[in-house]
PDB file of N, CA and C in Angstrom:
ATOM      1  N   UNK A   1     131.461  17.146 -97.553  1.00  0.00           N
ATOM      2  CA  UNK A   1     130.618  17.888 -98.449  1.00  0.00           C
ATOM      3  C   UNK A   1     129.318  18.217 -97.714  1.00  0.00           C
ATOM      4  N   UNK A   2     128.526  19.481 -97.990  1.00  0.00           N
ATOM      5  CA  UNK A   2     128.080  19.999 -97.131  1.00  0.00           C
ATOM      6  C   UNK A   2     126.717  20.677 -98.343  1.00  0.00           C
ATOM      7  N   UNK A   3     125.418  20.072 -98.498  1.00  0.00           N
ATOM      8  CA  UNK A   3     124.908  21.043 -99.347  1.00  0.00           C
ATOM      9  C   UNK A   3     123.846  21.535 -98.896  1.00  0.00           C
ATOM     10  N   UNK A   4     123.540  22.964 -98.905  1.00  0.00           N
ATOM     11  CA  UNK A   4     122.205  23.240 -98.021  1.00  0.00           C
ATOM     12  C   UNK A   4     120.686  23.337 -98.788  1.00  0.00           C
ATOM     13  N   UNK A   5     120.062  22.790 -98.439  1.00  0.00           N
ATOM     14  CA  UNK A   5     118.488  22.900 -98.884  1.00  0.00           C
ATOM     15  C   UNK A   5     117.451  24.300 -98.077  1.00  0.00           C
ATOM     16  N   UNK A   6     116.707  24.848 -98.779  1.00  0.00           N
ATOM     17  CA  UNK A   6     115.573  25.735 -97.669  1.00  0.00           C
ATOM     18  C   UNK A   6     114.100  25.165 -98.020  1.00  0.00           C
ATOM     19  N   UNK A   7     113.749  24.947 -96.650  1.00  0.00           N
ATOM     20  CA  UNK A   7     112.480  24.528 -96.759  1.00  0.00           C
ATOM     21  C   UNK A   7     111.041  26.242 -96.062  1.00  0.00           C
ATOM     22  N   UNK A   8     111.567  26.669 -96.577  1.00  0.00           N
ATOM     23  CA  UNK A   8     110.431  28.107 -95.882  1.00  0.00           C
ATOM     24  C   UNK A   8     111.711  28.148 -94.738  1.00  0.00           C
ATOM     25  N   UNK A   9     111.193  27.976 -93.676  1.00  0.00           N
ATOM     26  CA  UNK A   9     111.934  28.746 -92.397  1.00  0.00           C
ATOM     27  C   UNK A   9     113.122  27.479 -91.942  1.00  0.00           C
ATOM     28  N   UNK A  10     112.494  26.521 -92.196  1.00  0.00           N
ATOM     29  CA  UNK A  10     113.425  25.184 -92.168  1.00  0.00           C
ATOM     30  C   UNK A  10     115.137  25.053 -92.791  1.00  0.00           C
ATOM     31  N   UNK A  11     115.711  24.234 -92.894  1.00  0.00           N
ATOM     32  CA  UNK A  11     117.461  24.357 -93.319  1.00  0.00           C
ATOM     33  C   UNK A  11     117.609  22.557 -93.286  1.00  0.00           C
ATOM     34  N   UNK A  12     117.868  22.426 -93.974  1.00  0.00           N
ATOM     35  CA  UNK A  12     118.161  21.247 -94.063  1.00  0.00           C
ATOM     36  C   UNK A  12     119.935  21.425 -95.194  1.00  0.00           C
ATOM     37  N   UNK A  13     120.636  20.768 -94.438  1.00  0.00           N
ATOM     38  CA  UNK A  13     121.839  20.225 -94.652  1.00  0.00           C
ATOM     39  C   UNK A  13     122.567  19.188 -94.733  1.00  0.00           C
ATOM     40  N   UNK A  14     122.346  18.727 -96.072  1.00  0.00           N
ATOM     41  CA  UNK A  14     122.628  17.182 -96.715  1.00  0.00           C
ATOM     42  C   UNK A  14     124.271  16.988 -96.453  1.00  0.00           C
ATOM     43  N   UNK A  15     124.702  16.366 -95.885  1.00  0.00           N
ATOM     44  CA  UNK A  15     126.196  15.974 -95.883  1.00  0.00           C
ATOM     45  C   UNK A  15     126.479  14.844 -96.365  1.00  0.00           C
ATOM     46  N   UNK A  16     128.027  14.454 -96.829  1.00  0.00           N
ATOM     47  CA  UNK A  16     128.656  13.498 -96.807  1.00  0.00           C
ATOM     48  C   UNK A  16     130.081  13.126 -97.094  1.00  0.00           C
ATOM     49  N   UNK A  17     130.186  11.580 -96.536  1.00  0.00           N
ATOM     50  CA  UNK A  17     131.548  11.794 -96.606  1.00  0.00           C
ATOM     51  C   UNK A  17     132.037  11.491 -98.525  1.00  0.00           C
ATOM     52  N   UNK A  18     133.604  11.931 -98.119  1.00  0.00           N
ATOM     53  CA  UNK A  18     133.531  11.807-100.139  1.00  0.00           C
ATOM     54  C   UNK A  18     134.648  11.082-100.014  1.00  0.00           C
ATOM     55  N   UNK A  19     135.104  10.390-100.826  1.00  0.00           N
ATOM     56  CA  UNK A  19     136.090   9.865-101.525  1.00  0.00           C
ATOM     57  C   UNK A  19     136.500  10.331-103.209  1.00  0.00           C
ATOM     58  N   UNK A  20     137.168  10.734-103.057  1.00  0.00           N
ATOM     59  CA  UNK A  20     137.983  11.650-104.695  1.00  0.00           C
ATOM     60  C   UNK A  20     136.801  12.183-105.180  1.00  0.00           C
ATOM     61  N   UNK A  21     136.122  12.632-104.188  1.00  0.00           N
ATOM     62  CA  UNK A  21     135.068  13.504-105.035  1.00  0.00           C
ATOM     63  C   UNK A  21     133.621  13.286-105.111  1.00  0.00           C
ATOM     64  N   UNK A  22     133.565  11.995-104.796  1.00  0.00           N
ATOM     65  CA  UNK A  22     132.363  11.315-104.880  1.00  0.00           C
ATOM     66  C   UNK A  22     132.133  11.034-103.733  1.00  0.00           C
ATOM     67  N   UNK A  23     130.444  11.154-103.385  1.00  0.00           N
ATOM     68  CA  UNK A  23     129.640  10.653-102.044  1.00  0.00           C
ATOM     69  C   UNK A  23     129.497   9.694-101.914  1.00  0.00           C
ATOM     70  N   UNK A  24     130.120   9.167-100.760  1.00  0.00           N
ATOM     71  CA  UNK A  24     129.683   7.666-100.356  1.00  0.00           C
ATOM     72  C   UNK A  24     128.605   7.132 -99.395  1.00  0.00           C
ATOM     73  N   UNK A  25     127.932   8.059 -98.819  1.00  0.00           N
ATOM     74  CA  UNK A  25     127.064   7.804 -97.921  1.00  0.00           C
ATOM     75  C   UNK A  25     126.626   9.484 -97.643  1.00  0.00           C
ATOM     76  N   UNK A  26     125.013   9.553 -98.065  1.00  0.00           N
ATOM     77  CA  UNK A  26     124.561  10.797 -97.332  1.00  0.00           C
ATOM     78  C   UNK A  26     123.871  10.810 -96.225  1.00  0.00           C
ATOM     79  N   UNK A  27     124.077  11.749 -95.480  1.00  0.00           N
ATOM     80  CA  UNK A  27     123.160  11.952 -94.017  1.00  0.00           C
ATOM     81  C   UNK A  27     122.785  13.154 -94.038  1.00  0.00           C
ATOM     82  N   UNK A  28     122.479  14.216 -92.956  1.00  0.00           N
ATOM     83  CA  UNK A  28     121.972  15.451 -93.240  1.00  0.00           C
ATOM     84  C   UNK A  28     121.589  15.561 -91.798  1.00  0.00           C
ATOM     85  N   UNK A  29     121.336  17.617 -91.218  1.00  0.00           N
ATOM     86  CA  UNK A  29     120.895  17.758 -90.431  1.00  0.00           C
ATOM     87  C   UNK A  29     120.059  19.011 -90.844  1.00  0.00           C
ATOM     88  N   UNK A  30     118.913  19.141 -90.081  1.00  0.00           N
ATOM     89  CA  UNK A  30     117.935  20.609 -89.697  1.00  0.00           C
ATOM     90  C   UNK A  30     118.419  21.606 -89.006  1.00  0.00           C
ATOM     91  N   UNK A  31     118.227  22.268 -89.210  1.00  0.00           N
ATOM     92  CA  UNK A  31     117.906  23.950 -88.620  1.00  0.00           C
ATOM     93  C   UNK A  31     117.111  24.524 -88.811  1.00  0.00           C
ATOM     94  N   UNK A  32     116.354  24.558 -87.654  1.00  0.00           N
ATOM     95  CA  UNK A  32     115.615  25.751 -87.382  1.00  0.00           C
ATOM     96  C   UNK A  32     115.361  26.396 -86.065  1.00  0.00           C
ATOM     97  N   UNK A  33     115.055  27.910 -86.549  1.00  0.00           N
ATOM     98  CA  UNK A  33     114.958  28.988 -85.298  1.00  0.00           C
ATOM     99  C   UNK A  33     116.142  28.847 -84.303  1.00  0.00           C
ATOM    100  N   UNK A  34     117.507  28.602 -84.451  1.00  0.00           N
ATOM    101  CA  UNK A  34     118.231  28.281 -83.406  1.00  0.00           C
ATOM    102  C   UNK A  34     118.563  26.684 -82.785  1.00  0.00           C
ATOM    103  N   UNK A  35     117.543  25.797 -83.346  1.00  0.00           N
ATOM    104  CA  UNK A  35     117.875  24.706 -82.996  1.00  0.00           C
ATOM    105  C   UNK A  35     118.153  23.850 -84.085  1.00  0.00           C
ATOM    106  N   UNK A  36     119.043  22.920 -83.996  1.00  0.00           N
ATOM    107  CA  UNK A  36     120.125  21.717 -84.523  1.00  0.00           C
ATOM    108  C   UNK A  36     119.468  20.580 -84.416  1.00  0.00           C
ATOM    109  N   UNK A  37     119.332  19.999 -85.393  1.00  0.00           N
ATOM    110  CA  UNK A  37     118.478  18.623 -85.363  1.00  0.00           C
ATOM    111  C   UNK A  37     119.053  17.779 -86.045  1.00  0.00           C
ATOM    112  N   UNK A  38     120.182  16.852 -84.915  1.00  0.00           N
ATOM    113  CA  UNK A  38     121.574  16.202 -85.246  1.00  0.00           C
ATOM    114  C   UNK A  38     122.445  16.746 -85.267  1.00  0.00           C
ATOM    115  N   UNK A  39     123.724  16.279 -85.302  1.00  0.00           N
ATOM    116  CA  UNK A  39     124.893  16.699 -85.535  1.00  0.00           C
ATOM    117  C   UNK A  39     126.154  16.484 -86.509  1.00  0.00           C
ATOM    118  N   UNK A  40     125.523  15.361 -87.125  1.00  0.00           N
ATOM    119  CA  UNK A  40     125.905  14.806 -88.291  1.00  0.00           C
ATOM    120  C   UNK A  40     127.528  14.026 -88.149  1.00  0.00           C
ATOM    121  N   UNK A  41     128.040  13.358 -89.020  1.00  0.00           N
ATOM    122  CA  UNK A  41     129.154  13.031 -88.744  1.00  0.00           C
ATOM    123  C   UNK A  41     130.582  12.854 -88.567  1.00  0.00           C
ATOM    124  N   UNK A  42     131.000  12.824 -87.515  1.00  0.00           N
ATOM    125  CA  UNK A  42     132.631  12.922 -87.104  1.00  0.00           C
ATOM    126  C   UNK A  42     133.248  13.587 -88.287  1.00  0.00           C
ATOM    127  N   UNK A  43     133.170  12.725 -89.117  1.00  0.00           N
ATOM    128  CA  UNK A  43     134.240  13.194 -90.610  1.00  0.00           C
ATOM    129  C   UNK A  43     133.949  13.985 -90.792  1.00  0.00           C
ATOM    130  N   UNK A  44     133.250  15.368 -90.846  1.00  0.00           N
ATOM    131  CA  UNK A  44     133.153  16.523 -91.012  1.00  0.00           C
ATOM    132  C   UNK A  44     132.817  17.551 -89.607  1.00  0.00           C
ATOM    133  N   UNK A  45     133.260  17.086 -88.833  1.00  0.00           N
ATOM    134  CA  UNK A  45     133.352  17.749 -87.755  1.00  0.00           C
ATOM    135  C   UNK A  45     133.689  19.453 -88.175  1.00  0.00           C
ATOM    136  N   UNK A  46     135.085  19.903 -88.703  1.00  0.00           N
ATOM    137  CA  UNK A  46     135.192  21.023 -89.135  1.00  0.00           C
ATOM    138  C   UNK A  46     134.549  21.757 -89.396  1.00  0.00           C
ATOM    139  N   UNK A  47     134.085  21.520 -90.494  1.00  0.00           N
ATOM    140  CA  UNK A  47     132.659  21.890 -91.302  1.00  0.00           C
ATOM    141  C   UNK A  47     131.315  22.164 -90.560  1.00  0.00           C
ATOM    142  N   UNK A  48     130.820  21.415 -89.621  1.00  0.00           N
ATOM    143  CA  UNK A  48     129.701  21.471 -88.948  1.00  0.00           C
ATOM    144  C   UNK A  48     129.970  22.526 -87.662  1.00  0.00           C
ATOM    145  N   UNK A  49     131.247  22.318 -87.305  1.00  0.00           N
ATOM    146  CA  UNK A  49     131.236  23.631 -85.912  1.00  0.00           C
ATOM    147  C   UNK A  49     131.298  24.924 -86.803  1.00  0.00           C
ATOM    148  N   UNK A  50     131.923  25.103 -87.984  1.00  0.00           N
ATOM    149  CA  UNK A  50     131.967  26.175 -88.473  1.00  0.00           C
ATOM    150  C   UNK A  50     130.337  26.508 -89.144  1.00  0.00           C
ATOM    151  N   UNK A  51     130.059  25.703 -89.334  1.00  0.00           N
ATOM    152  CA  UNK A  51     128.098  26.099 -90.246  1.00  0.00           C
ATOM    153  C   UNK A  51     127.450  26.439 -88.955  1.00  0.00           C
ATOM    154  N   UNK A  52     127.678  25.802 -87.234  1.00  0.00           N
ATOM    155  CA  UNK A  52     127.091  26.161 -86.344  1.00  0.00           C
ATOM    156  C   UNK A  52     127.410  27.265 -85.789  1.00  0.00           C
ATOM    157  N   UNK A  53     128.610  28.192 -85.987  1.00  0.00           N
ATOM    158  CA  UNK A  53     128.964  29.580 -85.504  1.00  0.00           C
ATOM    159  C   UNK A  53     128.369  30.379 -86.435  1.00  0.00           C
ATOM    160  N   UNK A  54     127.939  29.653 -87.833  1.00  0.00           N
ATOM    161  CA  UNK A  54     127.512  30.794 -88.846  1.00  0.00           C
ATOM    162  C   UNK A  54     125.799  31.003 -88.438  1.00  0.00           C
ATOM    163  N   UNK A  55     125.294  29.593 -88.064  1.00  0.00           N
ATOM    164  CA  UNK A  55     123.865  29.645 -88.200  1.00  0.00           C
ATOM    165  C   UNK A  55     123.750  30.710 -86.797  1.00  0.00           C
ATOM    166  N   UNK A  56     124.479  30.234 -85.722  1.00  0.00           N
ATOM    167  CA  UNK A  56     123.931  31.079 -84.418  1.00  0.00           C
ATOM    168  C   UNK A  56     123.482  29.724 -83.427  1.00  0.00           C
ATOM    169  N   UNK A  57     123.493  28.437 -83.680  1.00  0.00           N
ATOM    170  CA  UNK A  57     122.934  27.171 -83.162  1.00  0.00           C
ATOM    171  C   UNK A  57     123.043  27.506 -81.613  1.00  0.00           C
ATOM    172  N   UNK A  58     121.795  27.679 -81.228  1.00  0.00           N
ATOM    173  CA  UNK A  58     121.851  27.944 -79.225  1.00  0.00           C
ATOM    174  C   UNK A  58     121.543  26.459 -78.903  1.00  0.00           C
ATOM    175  N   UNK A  59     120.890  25.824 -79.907  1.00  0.00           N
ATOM    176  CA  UNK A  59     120.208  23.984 -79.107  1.00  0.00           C
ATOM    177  C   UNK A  59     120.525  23.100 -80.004  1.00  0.00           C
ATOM    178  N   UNK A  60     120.974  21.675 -79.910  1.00  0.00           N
ATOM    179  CA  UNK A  60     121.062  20.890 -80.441  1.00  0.00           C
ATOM    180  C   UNK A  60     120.223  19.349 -79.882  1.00  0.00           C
ATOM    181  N   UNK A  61     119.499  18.566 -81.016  1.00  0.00           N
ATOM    182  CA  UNK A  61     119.141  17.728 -79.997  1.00  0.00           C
ATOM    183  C   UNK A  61     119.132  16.657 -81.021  1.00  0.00           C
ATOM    184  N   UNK A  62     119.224  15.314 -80.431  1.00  0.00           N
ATOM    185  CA  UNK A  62     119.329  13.944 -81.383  1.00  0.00           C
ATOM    186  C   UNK A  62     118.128  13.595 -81.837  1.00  0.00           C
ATOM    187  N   UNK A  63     117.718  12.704 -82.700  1.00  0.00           N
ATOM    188  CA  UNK A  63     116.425  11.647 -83.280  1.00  0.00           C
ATOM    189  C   UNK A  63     116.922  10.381 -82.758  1.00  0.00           C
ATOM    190  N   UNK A  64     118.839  10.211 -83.010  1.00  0.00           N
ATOM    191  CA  UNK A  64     118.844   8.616 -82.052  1.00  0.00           C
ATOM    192  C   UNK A  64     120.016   8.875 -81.996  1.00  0.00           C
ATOM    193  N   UNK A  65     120.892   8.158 -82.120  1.00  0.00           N
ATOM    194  CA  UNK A  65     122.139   7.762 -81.596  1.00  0.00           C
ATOM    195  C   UNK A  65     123.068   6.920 -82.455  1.00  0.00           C
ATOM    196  N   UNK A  66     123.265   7.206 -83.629  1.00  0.00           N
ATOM    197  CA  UNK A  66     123.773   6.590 -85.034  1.00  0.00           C
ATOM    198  C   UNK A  66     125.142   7.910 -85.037  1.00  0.00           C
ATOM    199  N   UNK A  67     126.583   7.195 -85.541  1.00  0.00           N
ATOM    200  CA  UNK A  67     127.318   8.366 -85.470  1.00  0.00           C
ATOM    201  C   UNK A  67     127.126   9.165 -86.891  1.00  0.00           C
ATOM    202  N   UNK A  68     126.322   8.788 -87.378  1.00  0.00           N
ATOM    203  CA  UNK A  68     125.866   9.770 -88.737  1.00  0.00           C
ATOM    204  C   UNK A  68     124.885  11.186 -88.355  1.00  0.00           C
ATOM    205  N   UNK A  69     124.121  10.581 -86.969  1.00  0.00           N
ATOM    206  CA  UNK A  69     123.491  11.715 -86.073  1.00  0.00           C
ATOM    207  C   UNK A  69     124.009  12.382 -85.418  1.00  0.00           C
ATOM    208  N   UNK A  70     124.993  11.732 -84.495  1.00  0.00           N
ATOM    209  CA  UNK A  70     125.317  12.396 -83.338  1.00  0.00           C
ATOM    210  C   UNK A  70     126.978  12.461 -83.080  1.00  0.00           C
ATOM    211  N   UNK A  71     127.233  12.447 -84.045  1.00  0.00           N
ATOM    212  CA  UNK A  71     128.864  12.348 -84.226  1.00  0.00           C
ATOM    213  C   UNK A  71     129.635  13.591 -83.808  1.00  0.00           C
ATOM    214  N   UNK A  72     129.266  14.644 -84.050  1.00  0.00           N
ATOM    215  CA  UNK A  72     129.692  15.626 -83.163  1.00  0.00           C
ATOM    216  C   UNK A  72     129.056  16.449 -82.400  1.00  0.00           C
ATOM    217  N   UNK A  73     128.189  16.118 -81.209  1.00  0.00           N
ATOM    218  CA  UNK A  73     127.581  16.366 -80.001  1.00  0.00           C
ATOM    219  C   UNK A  73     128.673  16.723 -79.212  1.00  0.00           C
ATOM    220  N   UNK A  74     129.578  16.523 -78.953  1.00  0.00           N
ATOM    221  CA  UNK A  74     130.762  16.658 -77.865  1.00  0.00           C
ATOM    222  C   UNK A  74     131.541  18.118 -78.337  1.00  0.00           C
ATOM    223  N   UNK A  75     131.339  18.343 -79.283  1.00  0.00           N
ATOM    224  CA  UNK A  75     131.989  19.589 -80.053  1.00  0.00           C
ATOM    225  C   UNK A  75     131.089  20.770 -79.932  1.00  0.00           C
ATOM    226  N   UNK A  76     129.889  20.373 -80.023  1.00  0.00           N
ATOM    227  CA  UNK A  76     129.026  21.304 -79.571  1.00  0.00           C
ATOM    228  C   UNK A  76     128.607  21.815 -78.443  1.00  0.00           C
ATOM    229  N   UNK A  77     128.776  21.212 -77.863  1.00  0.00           N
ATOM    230  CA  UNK A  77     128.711  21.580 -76.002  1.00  0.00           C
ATOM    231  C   UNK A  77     129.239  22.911 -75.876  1.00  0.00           C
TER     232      UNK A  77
END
């Protein structure tokens, strides 16, 4: 699940994984101007390469190293 927020020029994109429907844990990533702030996690891998061909994402970069952050970095390359 994938829900998008706008902050003015900002993008924020609340994710999570679901079970029958329901969120079990949220995480989220930024966008702005071209750059990706996180990558959010594995379990929605699909979802996130496809929101990154829509946004135009030229940069991506981590805050740390949690696979809720950086779970699909390798996909993005």
């Amino acid at each position: 699940m994938i829900v998008p927020f706008d902050y003015g020029e900002v993008r924020f994109f609340r994710m999570a994984r679901t079970y029958f429907g329901w969120a079990s844990y949220w995480t989220g990533v930024y966008f702005v101007d071209g750059l990706l702030i996180d990558s959010g996690p594995p379990n929605l891998a699909r979802e996130v390469v496809a929101l990154c061909r829509e946004l135009g994402v030229r940069q991506c970069v981590t805050t740390h190293h949690h696979e809720d952050h950086s779970g699909n970095h390798r996909l993005l390359r």
